[in-house]
Protein backbone atom coordinates (compact mmCIF):
# COMPACT_ATOMS: atom_id res chain seq x y z
CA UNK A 1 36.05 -14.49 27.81
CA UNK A 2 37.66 -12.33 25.39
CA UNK A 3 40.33 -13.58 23.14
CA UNK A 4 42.46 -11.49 21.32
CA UNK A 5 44.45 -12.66 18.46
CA UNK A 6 47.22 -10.38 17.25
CA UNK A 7 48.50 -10.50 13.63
CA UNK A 8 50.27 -7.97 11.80
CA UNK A 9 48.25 -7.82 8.61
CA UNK A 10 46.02 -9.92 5.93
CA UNK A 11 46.01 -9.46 2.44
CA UNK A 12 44.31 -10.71 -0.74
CA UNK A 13 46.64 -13.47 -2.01
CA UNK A 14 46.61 -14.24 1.77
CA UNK A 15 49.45 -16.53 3.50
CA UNK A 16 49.26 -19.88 5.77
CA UNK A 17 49.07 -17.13 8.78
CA UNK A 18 46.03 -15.55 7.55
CA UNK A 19 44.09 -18.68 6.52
CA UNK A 20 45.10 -20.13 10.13
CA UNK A 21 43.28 -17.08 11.86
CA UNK A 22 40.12 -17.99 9.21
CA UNK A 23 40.41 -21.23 10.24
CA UNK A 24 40.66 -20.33 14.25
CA UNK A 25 37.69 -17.84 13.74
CA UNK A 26 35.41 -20.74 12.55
CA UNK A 27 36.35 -22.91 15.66
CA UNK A 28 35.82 -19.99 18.32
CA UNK A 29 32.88 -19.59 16.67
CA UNK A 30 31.31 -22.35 18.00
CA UNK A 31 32.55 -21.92 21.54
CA UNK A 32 29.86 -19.57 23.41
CA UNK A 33 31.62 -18.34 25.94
CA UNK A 34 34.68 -17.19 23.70
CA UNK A 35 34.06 -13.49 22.44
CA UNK A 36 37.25 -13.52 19.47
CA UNK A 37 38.33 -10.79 18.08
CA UNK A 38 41.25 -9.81 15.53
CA UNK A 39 43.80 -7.30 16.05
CA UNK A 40 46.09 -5.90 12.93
CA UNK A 41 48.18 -4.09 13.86
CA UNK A 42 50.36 -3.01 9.91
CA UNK A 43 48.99 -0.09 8.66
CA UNK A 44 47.28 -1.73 5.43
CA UNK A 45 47.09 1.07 2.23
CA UNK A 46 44.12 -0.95 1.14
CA UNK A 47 40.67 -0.97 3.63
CA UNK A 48 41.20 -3.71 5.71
CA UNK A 49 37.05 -4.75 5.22
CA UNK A 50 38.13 -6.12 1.62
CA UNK A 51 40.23 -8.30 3.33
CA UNK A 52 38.06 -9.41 6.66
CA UNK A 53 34.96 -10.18 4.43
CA UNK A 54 37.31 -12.45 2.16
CA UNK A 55 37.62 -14.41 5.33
CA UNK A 56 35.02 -14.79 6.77
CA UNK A 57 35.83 -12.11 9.50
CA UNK A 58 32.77 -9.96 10.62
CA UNK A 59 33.24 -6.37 10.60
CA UNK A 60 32.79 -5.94 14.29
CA UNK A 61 35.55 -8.82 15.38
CA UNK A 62 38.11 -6.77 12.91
CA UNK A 63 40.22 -4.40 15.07
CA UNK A 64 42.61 -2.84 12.97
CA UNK A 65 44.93 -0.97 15.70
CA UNK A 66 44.48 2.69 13.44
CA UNK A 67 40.82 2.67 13.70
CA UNK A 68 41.23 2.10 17.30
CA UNK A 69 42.81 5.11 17.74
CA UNK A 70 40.02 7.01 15.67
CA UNK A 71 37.22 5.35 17.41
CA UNK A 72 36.31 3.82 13.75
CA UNK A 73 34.62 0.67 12.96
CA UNK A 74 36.07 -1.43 10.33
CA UNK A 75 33.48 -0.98 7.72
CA UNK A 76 33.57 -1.45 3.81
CA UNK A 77 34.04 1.81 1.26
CA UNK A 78 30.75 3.44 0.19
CA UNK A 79 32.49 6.23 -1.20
CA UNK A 80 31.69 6.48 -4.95
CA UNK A 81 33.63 7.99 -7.75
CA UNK A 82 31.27 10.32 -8.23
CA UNK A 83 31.45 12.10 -4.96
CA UNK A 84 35.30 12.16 -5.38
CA UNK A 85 35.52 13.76 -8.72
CA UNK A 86 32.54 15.89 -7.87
CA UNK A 87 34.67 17.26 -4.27
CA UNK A 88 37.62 18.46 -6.65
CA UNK A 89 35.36 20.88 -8.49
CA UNK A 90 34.34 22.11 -11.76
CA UNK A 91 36.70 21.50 -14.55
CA UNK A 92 38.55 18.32 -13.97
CA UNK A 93 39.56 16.23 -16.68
CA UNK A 94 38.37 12.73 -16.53
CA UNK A 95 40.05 9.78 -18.03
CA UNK A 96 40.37 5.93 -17.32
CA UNK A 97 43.80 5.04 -16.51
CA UNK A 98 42.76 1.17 -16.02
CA UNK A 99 39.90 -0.58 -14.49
CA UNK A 100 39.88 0.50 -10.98
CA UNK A 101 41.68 3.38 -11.77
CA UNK A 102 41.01 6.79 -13.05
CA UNK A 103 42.50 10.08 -13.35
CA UNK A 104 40.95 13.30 -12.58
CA UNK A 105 43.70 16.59 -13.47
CA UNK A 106 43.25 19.73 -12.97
CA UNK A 107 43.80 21.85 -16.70
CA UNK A 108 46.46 24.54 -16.35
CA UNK A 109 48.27 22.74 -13.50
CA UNK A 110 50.62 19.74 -12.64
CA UNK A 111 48.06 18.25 -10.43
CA UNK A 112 46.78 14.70 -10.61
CA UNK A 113 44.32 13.11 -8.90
CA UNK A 114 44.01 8.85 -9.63
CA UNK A 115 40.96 7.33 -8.27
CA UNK A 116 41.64 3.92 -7.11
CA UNK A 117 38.21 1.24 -6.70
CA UNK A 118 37.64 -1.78 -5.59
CA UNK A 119 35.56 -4.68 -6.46
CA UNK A 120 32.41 -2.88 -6.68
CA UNK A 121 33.23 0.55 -7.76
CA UNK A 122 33.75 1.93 -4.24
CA UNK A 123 36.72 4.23 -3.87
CA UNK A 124 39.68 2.96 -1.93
CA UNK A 125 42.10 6.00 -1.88
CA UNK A 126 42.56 8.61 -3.93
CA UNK A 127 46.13 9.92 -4.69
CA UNK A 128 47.57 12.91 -5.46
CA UNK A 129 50.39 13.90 -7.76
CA UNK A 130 52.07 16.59 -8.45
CA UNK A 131 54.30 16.13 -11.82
CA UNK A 132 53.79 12.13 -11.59
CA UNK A 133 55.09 12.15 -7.52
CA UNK A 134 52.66 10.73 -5.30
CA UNK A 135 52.36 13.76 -2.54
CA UNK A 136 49.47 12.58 -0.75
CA UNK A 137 46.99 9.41 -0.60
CA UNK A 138 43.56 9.92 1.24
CA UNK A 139 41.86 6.46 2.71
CA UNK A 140 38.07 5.99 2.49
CA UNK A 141 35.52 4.35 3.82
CA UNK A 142 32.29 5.63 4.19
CA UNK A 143 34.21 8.79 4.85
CA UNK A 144 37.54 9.93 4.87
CA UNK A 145 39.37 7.89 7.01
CA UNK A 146 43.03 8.78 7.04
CA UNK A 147 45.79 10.97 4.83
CA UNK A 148 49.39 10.09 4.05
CA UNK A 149 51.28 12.88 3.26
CA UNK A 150 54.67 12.27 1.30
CA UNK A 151 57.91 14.34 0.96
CA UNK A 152 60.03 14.11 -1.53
CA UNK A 153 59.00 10.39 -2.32
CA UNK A 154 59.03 9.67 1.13
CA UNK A 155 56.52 8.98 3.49
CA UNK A 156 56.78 11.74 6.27
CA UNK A 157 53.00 11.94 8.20
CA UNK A 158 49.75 10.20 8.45
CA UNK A 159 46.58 11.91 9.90
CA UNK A 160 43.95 9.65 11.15
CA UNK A 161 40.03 11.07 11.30
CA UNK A 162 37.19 10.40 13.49
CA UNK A 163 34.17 9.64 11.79
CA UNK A 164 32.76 13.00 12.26
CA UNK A 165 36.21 14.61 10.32
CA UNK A 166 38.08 15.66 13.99
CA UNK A 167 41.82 14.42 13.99
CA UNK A 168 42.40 11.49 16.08
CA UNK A 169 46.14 11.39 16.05
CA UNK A 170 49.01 12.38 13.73
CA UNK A 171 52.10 9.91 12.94
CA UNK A 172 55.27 10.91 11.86
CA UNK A 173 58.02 8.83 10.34
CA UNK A 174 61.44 8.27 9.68
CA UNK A 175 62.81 5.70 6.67
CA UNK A 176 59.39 4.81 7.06
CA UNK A 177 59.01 3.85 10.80
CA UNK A 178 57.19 5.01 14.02
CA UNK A 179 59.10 7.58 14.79
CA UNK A 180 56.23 9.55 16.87
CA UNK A 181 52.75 9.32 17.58
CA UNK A 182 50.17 12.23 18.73
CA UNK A 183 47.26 11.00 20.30
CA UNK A 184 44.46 14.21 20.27
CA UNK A 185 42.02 14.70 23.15
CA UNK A 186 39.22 13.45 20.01
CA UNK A 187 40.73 10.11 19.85
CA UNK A 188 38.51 7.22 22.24
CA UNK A 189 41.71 6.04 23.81
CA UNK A 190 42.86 9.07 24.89
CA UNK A 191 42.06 8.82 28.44
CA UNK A 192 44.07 7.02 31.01
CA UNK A 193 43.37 3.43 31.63
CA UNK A 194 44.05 2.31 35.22
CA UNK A 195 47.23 2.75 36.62
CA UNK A 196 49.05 3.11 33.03
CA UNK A 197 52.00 5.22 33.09
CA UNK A 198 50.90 8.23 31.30
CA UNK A 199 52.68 9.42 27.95
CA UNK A 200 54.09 12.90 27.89
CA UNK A 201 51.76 15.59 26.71
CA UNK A 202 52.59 18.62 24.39
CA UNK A 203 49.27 21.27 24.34
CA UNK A 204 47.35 18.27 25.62
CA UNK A 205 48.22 16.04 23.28
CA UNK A 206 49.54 12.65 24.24
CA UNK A 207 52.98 12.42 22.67
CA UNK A 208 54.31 8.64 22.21
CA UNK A 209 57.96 7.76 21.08
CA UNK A 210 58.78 5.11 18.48
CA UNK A 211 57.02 2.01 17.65
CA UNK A 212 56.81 0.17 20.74
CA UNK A 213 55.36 2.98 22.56
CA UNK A 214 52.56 3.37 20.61
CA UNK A 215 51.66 -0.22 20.88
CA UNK A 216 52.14 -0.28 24.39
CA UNK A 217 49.56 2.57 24.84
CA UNK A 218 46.88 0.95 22.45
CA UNK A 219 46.98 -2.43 23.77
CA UNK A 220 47.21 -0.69 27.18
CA UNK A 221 44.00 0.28 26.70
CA UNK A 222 42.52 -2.66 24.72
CA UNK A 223 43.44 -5.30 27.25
CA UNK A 224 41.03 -3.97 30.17
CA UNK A 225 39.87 -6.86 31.61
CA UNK A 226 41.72 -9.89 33.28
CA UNK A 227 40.19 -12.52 32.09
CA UNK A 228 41.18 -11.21 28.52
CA UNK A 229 43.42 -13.94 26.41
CA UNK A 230 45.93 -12.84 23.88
CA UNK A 231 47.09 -15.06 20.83
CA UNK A 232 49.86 -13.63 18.82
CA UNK A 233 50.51 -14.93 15.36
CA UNK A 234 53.41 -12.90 14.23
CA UNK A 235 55.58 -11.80 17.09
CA UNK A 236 58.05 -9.71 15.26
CA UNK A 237 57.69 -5.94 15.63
CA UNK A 238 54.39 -6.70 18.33
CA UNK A 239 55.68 -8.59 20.91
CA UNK A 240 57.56 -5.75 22.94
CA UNK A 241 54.86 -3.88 22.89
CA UNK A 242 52.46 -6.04 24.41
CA UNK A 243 54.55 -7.51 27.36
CA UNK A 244 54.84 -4.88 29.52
CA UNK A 245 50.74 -4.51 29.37
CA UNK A 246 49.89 -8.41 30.11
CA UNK A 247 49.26 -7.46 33.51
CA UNK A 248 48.47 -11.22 34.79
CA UNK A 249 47.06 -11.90 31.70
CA UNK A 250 47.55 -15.46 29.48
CA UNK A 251 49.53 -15.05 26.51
CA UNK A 252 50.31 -17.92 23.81
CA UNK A 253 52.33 -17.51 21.20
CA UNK A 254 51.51 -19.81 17.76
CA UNK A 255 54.46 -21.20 15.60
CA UNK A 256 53.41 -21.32 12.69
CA UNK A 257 56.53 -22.91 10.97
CA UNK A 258 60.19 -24.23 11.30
CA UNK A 259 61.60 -22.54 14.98
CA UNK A 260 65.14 -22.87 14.57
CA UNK A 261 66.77 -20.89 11.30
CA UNK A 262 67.84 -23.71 9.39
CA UNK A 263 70.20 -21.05 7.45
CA UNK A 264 72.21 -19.70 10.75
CA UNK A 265 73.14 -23.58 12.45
CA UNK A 266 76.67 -23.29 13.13
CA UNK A 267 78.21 -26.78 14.24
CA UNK A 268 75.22 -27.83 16.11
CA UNK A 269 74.49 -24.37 17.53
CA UNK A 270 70.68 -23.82 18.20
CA UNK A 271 69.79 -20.68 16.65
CA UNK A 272 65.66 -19.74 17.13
CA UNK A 273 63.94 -18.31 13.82
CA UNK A 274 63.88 -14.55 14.84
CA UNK A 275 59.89 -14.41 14.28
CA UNK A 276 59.73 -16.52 17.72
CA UNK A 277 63.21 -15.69 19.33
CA UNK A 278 61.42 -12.79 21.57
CA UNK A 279 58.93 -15.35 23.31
CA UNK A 280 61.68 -18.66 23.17
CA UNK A 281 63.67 -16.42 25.56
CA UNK A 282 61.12 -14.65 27.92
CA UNK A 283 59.12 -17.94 29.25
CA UNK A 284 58.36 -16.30 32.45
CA UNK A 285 55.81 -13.93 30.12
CA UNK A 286 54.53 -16.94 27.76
CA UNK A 287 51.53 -18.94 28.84
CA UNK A 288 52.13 -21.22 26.31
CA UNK A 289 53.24 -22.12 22.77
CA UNK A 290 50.89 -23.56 20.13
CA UNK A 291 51.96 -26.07 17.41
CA UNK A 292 50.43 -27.55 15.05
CA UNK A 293 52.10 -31.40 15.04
CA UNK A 294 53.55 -34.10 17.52
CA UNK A 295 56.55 -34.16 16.28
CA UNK A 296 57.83 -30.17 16.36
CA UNK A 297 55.81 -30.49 20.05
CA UNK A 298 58.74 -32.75 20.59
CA UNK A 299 61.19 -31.58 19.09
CA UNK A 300 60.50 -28.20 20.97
CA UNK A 301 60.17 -29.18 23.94
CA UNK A 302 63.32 -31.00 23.81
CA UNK A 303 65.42 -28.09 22.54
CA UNK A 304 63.60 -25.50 25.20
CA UNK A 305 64.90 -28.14 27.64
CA UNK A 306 68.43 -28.20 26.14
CA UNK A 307 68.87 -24.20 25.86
CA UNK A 308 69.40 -24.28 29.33
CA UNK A 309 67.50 -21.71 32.28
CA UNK A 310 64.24 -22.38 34.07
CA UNK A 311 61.13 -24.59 32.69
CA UNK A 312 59.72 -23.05 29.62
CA UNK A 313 56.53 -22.52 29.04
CA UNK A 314 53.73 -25.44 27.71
CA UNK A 315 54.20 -26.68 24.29
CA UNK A 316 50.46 -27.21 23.19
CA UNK A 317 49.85 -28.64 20.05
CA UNK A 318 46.71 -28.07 18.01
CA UNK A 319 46.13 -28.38 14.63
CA UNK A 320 46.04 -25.07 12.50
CA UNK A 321 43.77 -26.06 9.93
CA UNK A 322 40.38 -28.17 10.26
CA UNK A 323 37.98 -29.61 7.51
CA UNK A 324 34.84 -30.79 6.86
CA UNK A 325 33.50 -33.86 7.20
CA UNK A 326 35.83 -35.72 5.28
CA UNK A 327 34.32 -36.40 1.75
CA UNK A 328 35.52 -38.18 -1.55
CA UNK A 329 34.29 -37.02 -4.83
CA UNK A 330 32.14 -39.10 -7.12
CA UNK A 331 35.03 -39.48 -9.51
CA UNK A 332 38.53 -38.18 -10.58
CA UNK A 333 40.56 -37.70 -13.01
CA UNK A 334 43.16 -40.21 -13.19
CA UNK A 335 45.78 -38.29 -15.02
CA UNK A 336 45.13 -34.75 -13.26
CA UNK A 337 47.60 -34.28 -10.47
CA UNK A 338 47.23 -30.57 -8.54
CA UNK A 339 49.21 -28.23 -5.92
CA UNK A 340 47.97 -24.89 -3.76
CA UNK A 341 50.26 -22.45 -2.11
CA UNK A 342 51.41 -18.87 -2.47
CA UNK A 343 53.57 -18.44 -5.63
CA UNK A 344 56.91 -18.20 -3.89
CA UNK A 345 60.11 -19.13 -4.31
CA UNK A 346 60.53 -21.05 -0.79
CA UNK A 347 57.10 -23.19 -2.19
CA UNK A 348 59.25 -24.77 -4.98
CA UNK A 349 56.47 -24.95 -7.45
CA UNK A 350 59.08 -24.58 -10.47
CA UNK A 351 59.97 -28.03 -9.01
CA UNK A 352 56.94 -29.42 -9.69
CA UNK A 353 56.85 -28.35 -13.14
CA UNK A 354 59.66 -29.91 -13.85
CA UNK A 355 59.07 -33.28 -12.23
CA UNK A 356 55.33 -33.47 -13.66
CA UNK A 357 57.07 -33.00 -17.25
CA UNK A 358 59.41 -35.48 -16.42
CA UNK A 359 56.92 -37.72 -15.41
CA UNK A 360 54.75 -37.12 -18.38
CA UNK A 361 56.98 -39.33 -20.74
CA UNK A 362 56.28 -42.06 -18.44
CA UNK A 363 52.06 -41.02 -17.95
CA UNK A 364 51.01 -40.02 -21.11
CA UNK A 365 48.79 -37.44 -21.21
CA UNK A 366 49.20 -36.11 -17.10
CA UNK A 367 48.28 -32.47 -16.73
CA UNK A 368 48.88 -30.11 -13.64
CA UNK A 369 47.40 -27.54 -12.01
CA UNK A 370 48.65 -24.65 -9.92
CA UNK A 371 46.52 -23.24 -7.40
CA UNK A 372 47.52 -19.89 -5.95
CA UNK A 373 48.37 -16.22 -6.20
CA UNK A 374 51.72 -14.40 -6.07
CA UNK A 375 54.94 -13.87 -8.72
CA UNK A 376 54.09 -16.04 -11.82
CA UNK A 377 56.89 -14.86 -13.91
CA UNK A 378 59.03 -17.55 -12.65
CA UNK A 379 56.65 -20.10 -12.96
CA UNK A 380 55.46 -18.84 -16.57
CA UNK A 381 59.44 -19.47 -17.61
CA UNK A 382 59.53 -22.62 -16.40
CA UNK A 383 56.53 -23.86 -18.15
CA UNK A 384 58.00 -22.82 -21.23
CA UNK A 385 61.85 -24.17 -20.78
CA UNK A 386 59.75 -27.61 -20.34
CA UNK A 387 57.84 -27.35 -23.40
CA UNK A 388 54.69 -27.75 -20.88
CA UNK A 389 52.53 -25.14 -22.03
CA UNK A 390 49.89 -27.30 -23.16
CA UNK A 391 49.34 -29.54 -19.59
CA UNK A 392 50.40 -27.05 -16.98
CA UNK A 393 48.02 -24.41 -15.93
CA UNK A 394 48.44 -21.73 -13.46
CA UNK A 395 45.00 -21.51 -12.22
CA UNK A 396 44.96 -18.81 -9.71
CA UNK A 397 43.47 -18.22 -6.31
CA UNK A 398 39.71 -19.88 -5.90
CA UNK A 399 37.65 -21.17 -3.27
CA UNK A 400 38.75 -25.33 -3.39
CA UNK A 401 36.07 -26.35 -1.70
CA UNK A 402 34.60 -29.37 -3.84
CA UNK A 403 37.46 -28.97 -6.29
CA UNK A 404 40.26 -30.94 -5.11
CA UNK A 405 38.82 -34.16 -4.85
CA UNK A 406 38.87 -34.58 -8.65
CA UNK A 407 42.27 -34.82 -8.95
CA UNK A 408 44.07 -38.06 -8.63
CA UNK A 409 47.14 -36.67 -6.53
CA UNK A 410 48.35 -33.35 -4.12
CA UNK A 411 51.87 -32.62 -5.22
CA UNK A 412 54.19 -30.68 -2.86
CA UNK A 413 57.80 -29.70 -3.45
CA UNK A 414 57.87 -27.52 -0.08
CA UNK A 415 60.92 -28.30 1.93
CA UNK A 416 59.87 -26.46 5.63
CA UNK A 417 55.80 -26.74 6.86
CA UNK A 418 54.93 -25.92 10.04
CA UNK A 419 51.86 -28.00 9.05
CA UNK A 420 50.64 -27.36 5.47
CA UNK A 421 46.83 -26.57 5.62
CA UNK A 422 47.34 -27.37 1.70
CA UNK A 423 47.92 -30.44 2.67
CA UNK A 424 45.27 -30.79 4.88
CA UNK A 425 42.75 -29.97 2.63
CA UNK A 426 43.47 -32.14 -0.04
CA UNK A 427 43.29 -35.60 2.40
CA UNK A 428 40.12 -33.98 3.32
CA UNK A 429 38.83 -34.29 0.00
CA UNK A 430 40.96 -37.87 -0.48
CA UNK A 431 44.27 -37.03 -1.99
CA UNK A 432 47.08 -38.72 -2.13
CA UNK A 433 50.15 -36.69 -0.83
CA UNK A 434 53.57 -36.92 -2.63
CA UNK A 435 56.13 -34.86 -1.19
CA UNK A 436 59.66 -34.09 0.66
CA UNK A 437 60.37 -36.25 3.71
CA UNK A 438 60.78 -33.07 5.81
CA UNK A 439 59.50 -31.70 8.84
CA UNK A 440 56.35 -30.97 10.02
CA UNK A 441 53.22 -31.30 8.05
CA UNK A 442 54.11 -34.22 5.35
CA UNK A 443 55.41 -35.92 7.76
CA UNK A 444 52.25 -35.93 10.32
CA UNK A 445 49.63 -35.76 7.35
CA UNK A 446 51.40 -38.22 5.11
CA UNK A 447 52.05 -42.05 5.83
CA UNK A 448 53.97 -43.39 3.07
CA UNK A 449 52.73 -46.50 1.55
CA UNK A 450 49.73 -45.40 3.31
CA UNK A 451 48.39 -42.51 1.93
CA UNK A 452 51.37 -41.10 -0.18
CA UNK A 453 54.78 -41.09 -1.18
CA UNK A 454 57.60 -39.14 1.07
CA UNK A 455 60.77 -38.84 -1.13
CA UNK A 456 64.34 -38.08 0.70
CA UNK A 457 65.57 -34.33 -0.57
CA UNK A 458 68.95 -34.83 -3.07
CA UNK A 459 70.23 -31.77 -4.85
CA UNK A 460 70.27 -30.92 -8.46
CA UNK A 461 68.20 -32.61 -10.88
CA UNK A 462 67.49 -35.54 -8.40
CA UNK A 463 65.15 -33.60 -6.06
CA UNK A 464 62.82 -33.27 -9.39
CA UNK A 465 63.91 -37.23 -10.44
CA UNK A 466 62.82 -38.95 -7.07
CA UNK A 467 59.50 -36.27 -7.47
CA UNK A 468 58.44 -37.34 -11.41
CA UNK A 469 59.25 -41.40 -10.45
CA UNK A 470 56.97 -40.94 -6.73
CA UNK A 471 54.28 -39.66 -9.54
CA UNK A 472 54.33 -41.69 -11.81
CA UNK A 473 54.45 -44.91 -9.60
CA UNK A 474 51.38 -43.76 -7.71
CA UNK A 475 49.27 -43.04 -10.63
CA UNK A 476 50.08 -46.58 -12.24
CA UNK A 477 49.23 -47.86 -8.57
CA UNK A 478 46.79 -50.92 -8.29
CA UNK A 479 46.07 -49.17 -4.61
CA UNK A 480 45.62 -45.45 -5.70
CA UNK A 481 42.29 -45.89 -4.56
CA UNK A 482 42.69 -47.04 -1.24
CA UNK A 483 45.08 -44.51 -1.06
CA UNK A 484 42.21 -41.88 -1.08
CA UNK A 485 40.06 -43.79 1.47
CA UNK A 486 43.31 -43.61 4.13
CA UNK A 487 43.60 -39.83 3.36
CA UNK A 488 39.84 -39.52 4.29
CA UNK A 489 40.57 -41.76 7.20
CA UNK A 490 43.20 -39.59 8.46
CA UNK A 491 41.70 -36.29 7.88
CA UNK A 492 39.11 -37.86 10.47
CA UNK A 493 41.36 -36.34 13.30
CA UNK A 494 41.14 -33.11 12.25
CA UNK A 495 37.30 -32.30 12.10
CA UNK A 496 35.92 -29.25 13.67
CA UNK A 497 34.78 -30.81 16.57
CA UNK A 498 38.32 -32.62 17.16
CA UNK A 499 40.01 -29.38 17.07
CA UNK A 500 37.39 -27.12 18.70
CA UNK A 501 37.68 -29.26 21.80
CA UNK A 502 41.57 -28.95 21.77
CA UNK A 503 40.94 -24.96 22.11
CA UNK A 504 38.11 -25.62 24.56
CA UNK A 505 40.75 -27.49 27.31
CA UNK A 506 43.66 -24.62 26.62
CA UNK A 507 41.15 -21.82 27.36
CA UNK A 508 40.12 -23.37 29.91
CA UNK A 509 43.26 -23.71 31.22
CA UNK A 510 43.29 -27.58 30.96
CA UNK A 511 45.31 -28.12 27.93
CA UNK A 512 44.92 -31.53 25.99
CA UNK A 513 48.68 -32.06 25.58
């Protein structure tokens, strides 16, 4: 059985998304009769390889929908610097504009070219400028790949290249969307798949309209046999254009947080989160819907029923995240608290900061640190308007494997989780949580007076008040360390095994409800 799962893109400082698909990759894994594979479907400036191997992903389960069209496998850079420089000719001026990137002009001219590497000294993409305007960017991997070719500032055509250097297809855009797509007679999917309506043609081109089009005609081709299962994790911009290929096909659909916009409820009026509108309102083409709690199963379930029309599709839940066996650390530091999460504004860390100084002049000597990537500034300003330079670190992204578990206490001002793997991880490693009393995660990962400390949300100052006193009462707690042995016991239920039978009985069209 093939499954695909469909995501729009993956990044570096990757998101809950991504690191569910890692996650979900490890679990499939160990299901032999599953073949998974990954389909991105953004067009991603950097090679998306840099990105698989940070998660695990092997290059041959990575289909990024653009090297689909050119019949390319998703492959790390070998191009070297050398080679690039070398392919502009004699003469060049050489200088290093940073450390992955440097500058090769042409004397006598306005021409630029900047060299941009990656970890390793492998050429990403090299652009070109003409008086300091970007006018072209060429994409590399062991050869050249694809060309974006600008206008005015603007991004007007890509070209994408078979790996023997014939054109594939040609894109052309308007205010940077899909406006139309040229499929050449060299590109693998250019030849009909079964009874697919065929595109028009122009010279013998194929010539798709817009967006949706062009996803229709990829997938079109990708989902060829019936037994194939698709997964979509972001169903913005992808859904519409895999519907009308299903075919008979199962299709679930993962929520991966809060399904109602919390911003747009009008006196009581249910209003769906417009990442999961599209499949809330076509259940006759939804297998299912995965969660990752009870509760928003529930809650779901009960608003699908209350929206009115025919039975909705399954609400399924299974756990996003998994861990290890669950394992304490020899020791801990008693006075070390910690968070993990993008550096966002929706995460709340500047919260935190303020409620771990605050509960400093109660714990003397308490020190936090921030796990994560994304826009420190923020963060950096409120360290300093709480005087906290000297026991709040931002410690940025790493493997926390092993790491956690020498902290005393996960800290968590987030105020909407679908289910937190964060959280996950650190009662894996025997954290106690303290956090929001808000749906979905704390409240299914964190029992308070069991293994943490769920404070109501206030406004103002009190949100970070009712945080620094749940700190500080937990780390003066005679039962801190039982604490840690009921996070261990309740990261039990979330073991590999655990989940990887969950995903056995939906597959298998027996879902464990």
């Amino acid at each position: 059985m093939r499954v695909f799962n469909i995501n729009k893109a993956m990044g570096y400082a990757s998101s809950g998304v991504e690191y569910a698909q890692k996650y979900r990759r490890g679990i499939l894994d160990g299901i032999p009769w599953v073949d998974d594979r990954y389909v991105f479907t953004d067009y991603m400036p950097t090679n998306p390889a840099a990105f698989a191997e940070r998660l695990g992903f092997r290059p041959a389960q990575v289909l990024w929908i653009y090297d689909l069209v050119a019949g390319r496998e998703t492959r790390p850079s070998t191009m070297t610097r050398e080679a690039v420089i070398e392919s502009l000719g004699p003469g060049v001026e050489v200088t290093q504009a940073g450390a992955d990137v440097t500058d090769a002009a042409l004397p006598g001219t306005a021409v630029r070219h900047r060299i941009r590497t990656l970890d390793g000294g492998a050429v990403d993409r090299v652009e070109t400028l003409v008086r300091d305007q970007v006018v072209r960017i060429e994409h590399y991997d062991a050869t050249l790949g694809n060309v974006e070719h600008f206008h005015d500032g603007r991004l007007a055509r890509r070209v994408f290249f078979t790996e023997d250097g014939r054109v594939a297809a040609e894109q052309f855009y308007r205010d940077r969307e899909i406006a139309r797509t040229v499929i050449t007679p060299a590109s693998p999917l250019y030849a009909d798949a079964g009874a697919h309506r065929r595109p028009s043609s122009y010279r013998g081109d194929r010539v798709l309209e817009g967006r949706s089009q062009f996803f229709r005609f990829v997938f079109g081709r990708l989902l060829d046999r019936p037994s194939d299962v698709v997964i979509v994790d972001r169903a913005l911009d992808v859904i519409d254009g895999v519907y009308p290929v299903l075919g008979g096909r199962r299709l679930y659909s993962v929520v991966h947080a809060e399904h109602v916009d919390l911003a747009r409820l009008d006196d009581g009026v249910l209003l769906w989160n417009n990442h999961y509108e599209n499949v809330f309102t076509r259940p006759e083409l939804v297998t299912g819907l995965i969660v990752s709690t009870e509760r928003q199963k529930a809650v779901l379930e009960r608003q699908l029923a209350e929206s009115g029309g025919d039975a909705g599709p399954a609400v399924v839940r299974i756990p996003v995240g998994t861990v290890a066996e669950p394992a304490a650390a020899p020791g801990y530091d008693r006075l070390a608290v910690v968070t993990a999460s993008r550096l966002a504004d929706e995460k709340h860390v500047d919260v935190l900061i303020k409620a771990v100084a605050a509960a400093r002049r109660t714990v003397p000597g308490l020190r936090f640190d921030i796990y994560g990537e994304g826009d420190r500034q923020p963060l950096l300003t409120a360290i300093r308007d709480a005087h906290a330079e000297g026991f709040v670190r931002l410690m940025g992204h790493q493997d926390l494997r092993g790491v956690l578990g020498g902290y005393a206490l996960y800290v968590s001002a987030s105020t909407s989780e679908g289910f937190g793997l964060s959280l996950l991880e650190a009662i894996g490693e025997g954290l106690p949580i303290v956090g929001f009393d808000v749906d979905y995660g704390n409240r299914e990962l964190v029992e308070p007076g069991v293994n943490g400390t769920l404070v109501p949300r206030a406004s103002g100052g009190r949100d970070v008040d009712a945080l620094a006193g749940a700190i500080a009462e937990l780390l003066g707690s005679a039962s801190l360390d039982d604490m840690r042995r009921q996070s261990l016991r309740k990261a039990e239920a979330y073991t590999v095994p655990r989940v990887r039978e969950l995903w056995e009985g939906l597959l298998r069209e027996e879902p464990a409800c």
